[in-house]
PDB file of N, CA and C in Angstrom:
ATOM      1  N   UNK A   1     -13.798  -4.258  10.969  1.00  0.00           N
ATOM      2  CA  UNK A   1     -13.184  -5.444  10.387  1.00  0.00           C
ATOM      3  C   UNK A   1     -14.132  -6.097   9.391  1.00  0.00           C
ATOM      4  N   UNK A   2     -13.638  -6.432   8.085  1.00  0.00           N
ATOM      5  CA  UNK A   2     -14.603  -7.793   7.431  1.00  0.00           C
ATOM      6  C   UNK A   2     -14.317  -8.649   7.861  1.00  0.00           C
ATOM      7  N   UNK A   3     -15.368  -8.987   7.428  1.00  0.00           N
ATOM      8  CA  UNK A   3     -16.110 -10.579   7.359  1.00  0.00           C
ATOM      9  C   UNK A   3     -16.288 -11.070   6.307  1.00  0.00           C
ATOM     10  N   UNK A   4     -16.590 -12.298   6.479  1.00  0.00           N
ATOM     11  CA  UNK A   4     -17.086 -13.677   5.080  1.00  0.00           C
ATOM     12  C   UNK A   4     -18.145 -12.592   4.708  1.00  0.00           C
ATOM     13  N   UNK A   5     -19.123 -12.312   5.055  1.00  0.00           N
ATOM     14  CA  UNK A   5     -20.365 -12.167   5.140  1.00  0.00           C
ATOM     15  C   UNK A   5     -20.626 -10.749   3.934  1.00  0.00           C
ATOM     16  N   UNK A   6     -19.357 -10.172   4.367  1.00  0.00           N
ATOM     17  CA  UNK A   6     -19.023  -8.574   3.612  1.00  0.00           C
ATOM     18  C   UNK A   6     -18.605  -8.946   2.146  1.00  0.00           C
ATOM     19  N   UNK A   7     -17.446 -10.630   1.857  1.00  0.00           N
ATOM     20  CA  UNK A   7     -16.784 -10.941   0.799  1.00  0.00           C
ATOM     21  C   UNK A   7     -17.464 -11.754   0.074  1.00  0.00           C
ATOM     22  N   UNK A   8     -18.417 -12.572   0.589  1.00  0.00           N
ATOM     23  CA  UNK A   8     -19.032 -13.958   0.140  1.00  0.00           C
ATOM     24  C   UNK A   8     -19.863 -13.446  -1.501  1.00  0.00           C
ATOM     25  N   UNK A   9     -20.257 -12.317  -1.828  1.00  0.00           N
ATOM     26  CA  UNK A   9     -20.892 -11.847  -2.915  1.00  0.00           C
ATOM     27  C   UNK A   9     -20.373 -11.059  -3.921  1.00  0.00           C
ATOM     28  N   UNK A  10     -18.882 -11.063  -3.664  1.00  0.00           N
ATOM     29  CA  UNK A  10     -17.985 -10.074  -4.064  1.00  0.00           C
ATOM     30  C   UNK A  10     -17.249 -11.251  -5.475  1.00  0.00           C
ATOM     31  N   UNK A  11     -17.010 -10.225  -6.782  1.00  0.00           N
ATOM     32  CA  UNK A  11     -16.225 -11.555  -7.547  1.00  0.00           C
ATOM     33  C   UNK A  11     -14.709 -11.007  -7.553  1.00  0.00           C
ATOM     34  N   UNK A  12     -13.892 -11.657  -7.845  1.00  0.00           N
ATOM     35  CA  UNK A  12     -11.998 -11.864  -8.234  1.00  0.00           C
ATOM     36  C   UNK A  12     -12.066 -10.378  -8.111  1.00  0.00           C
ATOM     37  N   UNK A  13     -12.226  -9.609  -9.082  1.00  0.00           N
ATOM     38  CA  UNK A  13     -11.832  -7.941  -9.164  1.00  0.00           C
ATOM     39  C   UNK A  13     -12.296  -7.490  -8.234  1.00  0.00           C
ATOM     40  N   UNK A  14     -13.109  -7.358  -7.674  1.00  0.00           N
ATOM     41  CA  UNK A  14     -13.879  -6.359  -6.740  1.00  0.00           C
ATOM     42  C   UNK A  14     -13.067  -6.787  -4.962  1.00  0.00           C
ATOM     43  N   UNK A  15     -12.731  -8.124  -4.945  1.00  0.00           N
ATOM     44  CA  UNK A  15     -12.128  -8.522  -3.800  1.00  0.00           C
ATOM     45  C   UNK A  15     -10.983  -7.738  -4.111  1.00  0.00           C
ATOM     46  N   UNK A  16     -10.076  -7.857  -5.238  1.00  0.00           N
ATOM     47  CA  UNK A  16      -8.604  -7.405  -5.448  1.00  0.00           C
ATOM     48  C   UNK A  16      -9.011  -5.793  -5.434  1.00  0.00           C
ATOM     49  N   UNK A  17      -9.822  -5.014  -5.899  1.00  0.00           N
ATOM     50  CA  UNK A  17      -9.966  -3.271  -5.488  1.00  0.00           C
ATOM     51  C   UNK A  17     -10.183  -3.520  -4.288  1.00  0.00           C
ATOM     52  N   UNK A  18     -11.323  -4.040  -3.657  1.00  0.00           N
ATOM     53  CA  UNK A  18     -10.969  -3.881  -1.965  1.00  0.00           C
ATOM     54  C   UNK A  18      -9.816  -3.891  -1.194  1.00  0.00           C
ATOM     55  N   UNK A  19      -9.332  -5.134  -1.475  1.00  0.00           N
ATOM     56  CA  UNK A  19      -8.014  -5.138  -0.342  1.00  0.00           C
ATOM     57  C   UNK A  19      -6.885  -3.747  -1.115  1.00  0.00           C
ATOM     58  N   UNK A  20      -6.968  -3.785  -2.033  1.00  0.00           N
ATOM     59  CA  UNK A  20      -6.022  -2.775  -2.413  1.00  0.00           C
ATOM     60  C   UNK A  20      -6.346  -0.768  -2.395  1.00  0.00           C
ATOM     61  N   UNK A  21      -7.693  -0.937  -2.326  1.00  0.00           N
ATOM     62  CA  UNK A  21      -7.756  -0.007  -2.225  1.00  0.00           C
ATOM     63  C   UNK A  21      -7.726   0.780  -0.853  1.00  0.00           C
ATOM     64  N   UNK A  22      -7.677  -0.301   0.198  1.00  0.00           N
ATOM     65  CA  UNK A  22      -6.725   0.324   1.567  1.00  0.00           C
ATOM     66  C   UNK A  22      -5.187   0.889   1.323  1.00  0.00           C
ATOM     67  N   UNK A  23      -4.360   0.168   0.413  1.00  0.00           N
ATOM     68  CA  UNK A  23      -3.315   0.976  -0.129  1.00  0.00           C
ATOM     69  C   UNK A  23      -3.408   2.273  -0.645  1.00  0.00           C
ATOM     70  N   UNK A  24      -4.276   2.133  -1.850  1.00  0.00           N
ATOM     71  CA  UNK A  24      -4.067   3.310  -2.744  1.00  0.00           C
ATOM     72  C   UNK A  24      -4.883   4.450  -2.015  1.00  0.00           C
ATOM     73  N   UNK A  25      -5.983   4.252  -0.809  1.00  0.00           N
ATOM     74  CA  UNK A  25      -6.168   5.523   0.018  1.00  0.00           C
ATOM     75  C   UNK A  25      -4.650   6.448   0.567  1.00  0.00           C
ATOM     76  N   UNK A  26      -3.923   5.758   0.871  1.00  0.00           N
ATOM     77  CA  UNK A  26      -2.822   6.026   1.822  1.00  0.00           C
ATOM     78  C   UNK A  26      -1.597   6.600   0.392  1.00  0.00           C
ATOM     79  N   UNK A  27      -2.118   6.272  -1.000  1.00  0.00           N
ATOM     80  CA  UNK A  27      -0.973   7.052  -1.694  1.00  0.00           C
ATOM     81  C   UNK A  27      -0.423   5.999  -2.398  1.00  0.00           C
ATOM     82  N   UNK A  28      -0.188   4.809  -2.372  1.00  0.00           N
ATOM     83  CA  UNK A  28       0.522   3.567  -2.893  1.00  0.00           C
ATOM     84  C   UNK A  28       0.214   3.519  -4.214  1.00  0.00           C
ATOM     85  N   UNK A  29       1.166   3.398  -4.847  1.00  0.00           N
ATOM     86  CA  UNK A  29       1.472   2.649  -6.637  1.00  0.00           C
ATOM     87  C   UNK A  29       1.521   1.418  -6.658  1.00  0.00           C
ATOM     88  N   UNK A  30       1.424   1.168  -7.801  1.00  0.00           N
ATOM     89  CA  UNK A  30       1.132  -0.636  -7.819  1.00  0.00           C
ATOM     90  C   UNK A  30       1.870  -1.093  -9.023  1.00  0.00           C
ATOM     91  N   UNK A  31       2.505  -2.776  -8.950  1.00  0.00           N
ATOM     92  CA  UNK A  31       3.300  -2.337  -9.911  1.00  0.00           C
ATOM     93  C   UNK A  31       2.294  -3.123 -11.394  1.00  0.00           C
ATOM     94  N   UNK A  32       1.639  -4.018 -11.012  1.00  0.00           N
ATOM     95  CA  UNK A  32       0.117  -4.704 -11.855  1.00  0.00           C
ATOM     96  C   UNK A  32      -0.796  -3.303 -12.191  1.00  0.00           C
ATOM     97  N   UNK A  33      -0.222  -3.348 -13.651  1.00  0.00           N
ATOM     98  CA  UNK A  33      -0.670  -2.517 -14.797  1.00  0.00           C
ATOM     99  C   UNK A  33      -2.586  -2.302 -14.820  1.00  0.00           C
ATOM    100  N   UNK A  34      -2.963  -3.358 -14.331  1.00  0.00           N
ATOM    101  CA  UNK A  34      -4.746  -3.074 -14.369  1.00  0.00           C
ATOM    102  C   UNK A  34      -5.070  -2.751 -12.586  1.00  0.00           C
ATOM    103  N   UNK A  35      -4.017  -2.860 -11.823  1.00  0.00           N
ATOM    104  CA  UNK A  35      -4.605  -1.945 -10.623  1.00  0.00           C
ATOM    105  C   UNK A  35      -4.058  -0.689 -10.929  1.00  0.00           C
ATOM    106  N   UNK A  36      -3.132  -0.609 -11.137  1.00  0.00           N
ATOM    107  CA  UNK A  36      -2.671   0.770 -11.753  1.00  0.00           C
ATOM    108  C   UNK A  36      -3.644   1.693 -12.091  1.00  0.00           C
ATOM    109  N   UNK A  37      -4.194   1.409 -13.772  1.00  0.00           N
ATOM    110  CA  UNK A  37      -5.404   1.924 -14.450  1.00  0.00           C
ATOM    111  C   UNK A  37      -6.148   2.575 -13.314  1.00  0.00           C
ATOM    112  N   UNK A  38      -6.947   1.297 -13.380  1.00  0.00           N
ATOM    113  CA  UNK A  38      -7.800   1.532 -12.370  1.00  0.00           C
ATOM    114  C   UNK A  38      -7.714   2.663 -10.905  1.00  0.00           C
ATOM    115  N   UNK A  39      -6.986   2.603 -10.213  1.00  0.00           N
ATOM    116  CA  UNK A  39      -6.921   3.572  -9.205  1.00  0.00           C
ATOM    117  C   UNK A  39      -6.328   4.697 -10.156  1.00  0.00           C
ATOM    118  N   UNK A  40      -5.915   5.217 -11.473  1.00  0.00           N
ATOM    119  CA  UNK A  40      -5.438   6.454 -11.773  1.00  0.00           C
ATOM    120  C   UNK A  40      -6.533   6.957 -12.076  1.00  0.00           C
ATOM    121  N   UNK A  41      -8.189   6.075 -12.716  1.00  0.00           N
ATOM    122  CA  UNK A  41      -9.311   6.500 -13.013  1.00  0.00           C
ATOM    123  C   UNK A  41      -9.748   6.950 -11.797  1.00  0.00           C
ATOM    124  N   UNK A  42      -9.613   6.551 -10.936  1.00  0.00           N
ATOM    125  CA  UNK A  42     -10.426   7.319  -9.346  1.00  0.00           C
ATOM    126  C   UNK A  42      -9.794   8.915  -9.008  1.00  0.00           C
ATOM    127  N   UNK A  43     -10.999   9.565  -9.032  1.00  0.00           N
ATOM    128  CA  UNK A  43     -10.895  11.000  -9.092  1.00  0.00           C
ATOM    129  C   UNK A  43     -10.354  11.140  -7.433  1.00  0.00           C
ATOM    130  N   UNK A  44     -10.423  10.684  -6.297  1.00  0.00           N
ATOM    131  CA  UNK A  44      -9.753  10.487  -5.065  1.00  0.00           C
ATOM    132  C   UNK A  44      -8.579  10.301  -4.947  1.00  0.00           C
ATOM    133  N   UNK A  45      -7.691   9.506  -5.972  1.00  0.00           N
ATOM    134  CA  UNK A  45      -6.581   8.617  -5.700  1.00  0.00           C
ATOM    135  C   UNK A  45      -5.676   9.641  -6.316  1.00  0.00           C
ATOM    136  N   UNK A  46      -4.316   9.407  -4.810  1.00  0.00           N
ATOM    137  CA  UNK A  46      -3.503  10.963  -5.114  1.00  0.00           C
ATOM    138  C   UNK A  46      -2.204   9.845  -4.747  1.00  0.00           C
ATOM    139  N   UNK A  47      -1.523   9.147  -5.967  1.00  0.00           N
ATOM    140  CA  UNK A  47      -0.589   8.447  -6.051  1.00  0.00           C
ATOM    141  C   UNK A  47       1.048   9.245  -5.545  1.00  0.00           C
ATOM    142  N   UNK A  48       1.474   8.522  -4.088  1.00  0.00           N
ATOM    143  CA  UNK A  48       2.840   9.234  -3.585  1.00  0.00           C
ATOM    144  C   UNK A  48       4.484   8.514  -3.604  1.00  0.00           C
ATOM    145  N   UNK A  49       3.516   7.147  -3.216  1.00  0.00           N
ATOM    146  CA  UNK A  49       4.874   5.773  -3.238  1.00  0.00           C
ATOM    147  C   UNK A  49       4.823   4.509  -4.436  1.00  0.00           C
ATOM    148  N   UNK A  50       6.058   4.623  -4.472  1.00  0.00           N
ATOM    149  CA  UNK A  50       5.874   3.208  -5.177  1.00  0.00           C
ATOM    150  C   UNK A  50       5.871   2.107  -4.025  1.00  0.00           C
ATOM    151  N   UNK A  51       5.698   0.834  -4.777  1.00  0.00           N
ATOM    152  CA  UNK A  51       5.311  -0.213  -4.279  1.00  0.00           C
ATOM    153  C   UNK A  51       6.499  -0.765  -3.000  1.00  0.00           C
ATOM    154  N   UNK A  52       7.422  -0.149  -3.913  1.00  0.00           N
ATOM    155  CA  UNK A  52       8.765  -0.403  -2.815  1.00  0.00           C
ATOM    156  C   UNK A  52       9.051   0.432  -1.322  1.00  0.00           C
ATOM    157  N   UNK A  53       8.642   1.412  -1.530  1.00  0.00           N
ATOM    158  CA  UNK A  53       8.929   2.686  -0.465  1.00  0.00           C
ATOM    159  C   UNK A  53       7.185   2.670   0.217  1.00  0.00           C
ATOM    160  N   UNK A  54       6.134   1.860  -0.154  1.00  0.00           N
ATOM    161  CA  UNK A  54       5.438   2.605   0.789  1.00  0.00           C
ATOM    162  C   UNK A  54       5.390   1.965   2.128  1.00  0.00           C
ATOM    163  N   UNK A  55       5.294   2.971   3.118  1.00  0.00           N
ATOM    164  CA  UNK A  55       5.598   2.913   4.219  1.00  0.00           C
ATOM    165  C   UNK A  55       4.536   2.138   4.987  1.00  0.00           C
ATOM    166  N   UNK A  56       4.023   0.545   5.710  1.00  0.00           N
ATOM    167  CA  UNK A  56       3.234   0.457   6.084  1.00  0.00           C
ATOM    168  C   UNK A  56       2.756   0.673   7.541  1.00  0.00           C
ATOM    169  N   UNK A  57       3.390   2.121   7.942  1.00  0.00           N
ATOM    170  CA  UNK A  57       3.429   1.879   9.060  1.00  0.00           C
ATOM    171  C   UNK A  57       1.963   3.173   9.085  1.00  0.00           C
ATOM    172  N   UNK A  58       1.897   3.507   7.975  1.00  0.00           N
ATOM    173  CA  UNK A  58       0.471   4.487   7.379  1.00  0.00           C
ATOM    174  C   UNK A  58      -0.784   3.884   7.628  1.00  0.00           C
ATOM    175  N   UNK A  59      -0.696   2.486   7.194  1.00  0.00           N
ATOM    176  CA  UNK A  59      -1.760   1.700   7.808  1.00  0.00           C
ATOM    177  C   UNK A  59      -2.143   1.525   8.842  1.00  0.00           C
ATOM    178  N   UNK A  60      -3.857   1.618   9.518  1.00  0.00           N
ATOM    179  CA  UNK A  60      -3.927   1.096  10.797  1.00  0.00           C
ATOM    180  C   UNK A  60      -3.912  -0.019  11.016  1.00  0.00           C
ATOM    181  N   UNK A  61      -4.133  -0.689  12.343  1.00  0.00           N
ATOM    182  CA  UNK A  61      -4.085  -1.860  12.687  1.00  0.00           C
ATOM    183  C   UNK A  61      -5.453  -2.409  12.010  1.00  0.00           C
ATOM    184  N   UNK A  62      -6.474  -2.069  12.042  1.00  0.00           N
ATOM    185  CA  UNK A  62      -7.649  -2.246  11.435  1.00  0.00           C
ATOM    186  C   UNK A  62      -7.527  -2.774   9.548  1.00  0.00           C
ATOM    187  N   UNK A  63      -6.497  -1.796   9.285  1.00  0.00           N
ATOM    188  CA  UNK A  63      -6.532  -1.530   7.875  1.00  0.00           C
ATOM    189  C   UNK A  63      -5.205  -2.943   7.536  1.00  0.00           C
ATOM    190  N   UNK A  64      -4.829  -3.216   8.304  1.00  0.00           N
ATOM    191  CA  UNK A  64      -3.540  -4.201   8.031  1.00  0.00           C
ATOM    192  C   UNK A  64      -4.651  -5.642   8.671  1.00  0.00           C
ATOM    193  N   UNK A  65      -5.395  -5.923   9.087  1.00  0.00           N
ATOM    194  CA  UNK A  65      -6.374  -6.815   9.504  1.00  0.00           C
ATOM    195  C   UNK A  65      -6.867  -7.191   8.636  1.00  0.00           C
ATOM    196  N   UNK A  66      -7.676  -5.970   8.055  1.00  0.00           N
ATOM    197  CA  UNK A  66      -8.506  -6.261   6.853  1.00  0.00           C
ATOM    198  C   UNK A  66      -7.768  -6.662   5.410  1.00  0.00           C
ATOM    199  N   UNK A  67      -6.594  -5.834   5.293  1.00  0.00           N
ATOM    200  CA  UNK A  67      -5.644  -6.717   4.124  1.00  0.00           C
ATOM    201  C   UNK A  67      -5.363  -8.233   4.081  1.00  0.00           C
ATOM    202  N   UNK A  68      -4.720  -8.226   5.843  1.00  0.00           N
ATOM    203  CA  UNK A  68      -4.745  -9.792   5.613  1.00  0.00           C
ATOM    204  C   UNK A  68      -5.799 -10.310   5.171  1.00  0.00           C
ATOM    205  N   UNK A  69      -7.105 -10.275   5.724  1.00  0.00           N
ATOM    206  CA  UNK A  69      -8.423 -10.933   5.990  1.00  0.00           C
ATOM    207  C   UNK A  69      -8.877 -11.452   4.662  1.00  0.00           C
ATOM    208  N   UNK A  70      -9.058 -10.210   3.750  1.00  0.00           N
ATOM    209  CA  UNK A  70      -8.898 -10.377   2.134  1.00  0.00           C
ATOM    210  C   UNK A  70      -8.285 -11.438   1.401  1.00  0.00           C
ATOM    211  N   UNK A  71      -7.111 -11.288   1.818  1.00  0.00           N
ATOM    212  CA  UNK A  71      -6.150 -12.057   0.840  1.00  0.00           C
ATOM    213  C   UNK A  71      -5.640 -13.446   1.617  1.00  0.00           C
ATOM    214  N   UNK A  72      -6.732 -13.260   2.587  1.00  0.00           N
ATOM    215  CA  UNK A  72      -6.433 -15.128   3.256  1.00  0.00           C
ATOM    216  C   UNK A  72      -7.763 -15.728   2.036  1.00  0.00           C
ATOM    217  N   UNK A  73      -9.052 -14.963   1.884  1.00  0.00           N
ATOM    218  CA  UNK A  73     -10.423 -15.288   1.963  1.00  0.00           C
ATOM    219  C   UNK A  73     -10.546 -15.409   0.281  1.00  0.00           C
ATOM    220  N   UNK A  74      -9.202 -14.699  -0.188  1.00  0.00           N
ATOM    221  CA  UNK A  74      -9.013 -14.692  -1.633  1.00  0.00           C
ATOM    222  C   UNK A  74      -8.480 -16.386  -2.082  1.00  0.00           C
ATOM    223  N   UNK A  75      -7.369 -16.454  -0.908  1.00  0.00           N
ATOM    224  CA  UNK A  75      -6.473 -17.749  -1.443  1.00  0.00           C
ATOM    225  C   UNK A  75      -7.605 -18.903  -1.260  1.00  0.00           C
ATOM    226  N   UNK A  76      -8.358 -18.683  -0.056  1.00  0.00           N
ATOM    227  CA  UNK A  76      -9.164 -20.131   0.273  1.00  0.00           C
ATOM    228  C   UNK A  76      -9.956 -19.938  -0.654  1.00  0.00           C
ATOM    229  N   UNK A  77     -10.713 -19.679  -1.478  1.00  0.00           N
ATOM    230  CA  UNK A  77     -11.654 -19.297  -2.180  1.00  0.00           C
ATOM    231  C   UNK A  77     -11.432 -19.477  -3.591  1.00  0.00           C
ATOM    232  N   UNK A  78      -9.485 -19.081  -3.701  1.00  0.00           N
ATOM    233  CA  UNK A  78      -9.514 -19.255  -5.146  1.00  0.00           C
ATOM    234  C   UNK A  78     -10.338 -17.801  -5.945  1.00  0.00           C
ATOM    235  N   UNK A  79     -10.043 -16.496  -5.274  1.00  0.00           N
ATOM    236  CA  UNK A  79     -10.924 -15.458  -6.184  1.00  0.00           C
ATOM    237  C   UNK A  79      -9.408 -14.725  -6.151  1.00  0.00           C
ATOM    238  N   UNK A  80      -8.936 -14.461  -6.634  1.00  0.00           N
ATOM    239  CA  UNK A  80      -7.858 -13.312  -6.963  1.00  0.00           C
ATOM    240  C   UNK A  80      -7.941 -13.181  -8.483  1.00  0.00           C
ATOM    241  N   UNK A  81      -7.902 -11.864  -8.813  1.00  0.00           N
ATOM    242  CA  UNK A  81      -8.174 -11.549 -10.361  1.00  0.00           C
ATOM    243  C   UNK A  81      -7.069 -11.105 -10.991  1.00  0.00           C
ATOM    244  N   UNK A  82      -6.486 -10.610 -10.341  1.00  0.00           N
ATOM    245  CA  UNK A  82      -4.393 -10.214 -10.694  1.00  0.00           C
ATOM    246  C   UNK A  82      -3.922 -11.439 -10.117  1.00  0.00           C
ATOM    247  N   UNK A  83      -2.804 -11.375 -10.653  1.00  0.00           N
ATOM    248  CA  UNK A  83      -2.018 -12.706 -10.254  1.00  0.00           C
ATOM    249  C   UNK A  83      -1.043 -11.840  -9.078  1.00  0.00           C
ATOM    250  N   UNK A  84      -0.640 -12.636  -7.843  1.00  0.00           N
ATOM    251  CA  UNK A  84      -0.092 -12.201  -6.810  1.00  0.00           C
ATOM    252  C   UNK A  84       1.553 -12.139  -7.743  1.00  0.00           C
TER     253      UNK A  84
END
């Protein structure tokens, strides 16, 4: 699980590839044109679903923890670099 401790040094983009890049391990498309880019540049990232169809049941419990965790630590914080 993260922590503050893991996010506290992290800026807007790098929080938004983290939490998202628990998606795009699992195959997920995105429909924000600069996460897009970005995960098509990653020589790993093997794009299967769109944003609509992906299934979150792919996620672990761990991995759905840490999404929330992100994007609570994003809102209090005021760091999100895409607009939700």
């Amino acid at each position: 699980l993260v922590t503050d401790t893991d996010l506290n040094n992290k800026d807007s983009f790098e929080l938004d590839i983290m939490r998202n890049s628990i998606f795009a391990r699992h195959g997920r498309r995105f429909d924000t044109p600069g996460l897009q880019e970005y995960f098509d540049s990653q020589p790993w990232y093997s794009p299967r679903y769109s944003p609509k169809n992906f299934p979150t049941k792919l996620l672990s419990k761990i991995e759905r923890q840490n999404v929330e965790y992100i994007a609570k630590y994003q809102d209090r914080n005021n760091r999100r670099h895409f607009k939700k």
